[in-house]
Protein backbone atom coordinates (compact mmCIF):
# COMPACT_ATOMS: atom_id res chain seq x y z
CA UNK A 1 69.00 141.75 55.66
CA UNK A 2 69.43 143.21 51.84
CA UNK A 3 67.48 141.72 48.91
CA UNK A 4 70.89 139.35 47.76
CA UNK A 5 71.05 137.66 51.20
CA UNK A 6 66.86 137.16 51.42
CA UNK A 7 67.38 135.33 47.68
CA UNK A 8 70.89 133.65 48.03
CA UNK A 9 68.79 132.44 51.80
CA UNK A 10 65.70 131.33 49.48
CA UNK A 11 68.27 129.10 47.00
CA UNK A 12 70.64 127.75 50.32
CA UNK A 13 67.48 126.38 51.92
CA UNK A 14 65.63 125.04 48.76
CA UNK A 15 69.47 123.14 48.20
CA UNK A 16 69.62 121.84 51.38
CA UNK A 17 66.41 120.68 51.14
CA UNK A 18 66.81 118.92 47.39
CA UNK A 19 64.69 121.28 46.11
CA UNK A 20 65.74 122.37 42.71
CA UNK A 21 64.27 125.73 40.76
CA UNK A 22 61.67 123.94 38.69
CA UNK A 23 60.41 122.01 41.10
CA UNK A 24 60.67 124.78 43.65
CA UNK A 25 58.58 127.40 40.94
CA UNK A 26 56.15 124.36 40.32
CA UNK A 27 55.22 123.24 44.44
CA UNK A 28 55.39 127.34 45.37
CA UNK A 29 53.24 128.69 42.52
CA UNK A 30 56.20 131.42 41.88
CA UNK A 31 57.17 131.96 38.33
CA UNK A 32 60.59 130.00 37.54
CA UNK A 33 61.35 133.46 35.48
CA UNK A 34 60.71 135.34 38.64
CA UNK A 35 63.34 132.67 40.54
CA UNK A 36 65.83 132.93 37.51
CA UNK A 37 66.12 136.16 37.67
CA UNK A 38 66.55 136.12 41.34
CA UNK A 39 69.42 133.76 40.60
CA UNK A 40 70.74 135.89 38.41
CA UNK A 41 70.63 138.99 39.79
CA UNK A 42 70.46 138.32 43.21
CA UNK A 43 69.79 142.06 44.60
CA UNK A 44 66.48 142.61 42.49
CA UNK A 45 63.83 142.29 45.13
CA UNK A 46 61.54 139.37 45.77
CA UNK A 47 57.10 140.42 46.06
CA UNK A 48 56.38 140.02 49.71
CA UNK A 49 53.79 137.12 48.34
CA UNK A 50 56.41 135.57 46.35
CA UNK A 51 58.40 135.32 49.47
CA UNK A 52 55.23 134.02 51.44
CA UNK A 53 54.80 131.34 49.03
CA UNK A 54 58.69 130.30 49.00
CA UNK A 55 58.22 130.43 52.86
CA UNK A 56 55.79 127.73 52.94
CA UNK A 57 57.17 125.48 50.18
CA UNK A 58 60.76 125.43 52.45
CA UNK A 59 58.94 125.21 55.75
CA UNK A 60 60.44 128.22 57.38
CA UNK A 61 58.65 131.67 58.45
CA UNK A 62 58.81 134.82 56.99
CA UNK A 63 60.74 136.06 59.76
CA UNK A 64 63.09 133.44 60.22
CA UNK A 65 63.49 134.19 56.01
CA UNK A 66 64.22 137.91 57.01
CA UNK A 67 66.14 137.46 60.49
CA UNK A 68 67.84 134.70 59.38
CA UNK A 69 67.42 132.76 62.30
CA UNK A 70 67.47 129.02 62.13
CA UNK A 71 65.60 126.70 64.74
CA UNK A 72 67.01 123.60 66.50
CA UNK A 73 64.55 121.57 64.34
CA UNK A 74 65.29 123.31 60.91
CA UNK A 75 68.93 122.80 61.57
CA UNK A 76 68.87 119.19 61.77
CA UNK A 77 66.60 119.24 58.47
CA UNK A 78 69.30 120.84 56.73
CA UNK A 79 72.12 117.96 58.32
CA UNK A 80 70.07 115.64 57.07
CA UNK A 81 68.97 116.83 54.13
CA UNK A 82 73.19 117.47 52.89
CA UNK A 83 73.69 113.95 54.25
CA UNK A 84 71.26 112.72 51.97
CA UNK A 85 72.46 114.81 49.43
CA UNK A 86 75.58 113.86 49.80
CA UNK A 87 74.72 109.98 49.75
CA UNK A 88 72.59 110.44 46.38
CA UNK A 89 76.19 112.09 45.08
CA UNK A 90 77.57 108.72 45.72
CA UNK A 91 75.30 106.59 44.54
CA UNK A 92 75.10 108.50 41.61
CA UNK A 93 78.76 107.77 40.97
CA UNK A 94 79.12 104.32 41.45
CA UNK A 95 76.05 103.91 39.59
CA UNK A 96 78.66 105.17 36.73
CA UNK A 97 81.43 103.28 37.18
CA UNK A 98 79.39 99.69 37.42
């Protein structure tokens, strides 16, 4: 797996999971200018720690990070998780019209 498929993994998971950049910098203890710039340019390579920490924070492995293997249990997180997404969405856009 090259460095822009490790990051563009990192951001897919942390979006499936609601987690947004600051919050994700803030819970992981990785700089947000080390996660912008991974954004950015995705194929600038990630610390190994950095990666550890981001690991943790999105409740995956390192190697399922690397292999990009998904479990049973992390794919139904990440069903739910765009449900829910999708459901705030709404919300969010009725709460505009009323």
């Amino acid at each position: 797996m090259t460095h822009k498929e490790i990051n563009q993994r990192i951001f897919e998971i942390a979006k499936a999971r609601g987690i947004k950049t600051v919050p994700l910098a803030s819970m992981s203890g990785v700089g947000y200018t080390v996660l912008n710039r991974m954004q950015k340019r995705p194929d600038s390579a990630i610390d190994l720690l950095d990666a550890v920490k981001l690991c943790r924070v999105l409740g995956i492995s390192l190697s399922q990070l690397i292999s990009g293997e998904i479990n049973p249990y992390e794919q139904a997180v990440q069903k739910i998780s765009k449900t829910l997404n999708q459901f705030n969405d709404q919300v969010k856009e009725l709460t505009v019209l009323v």
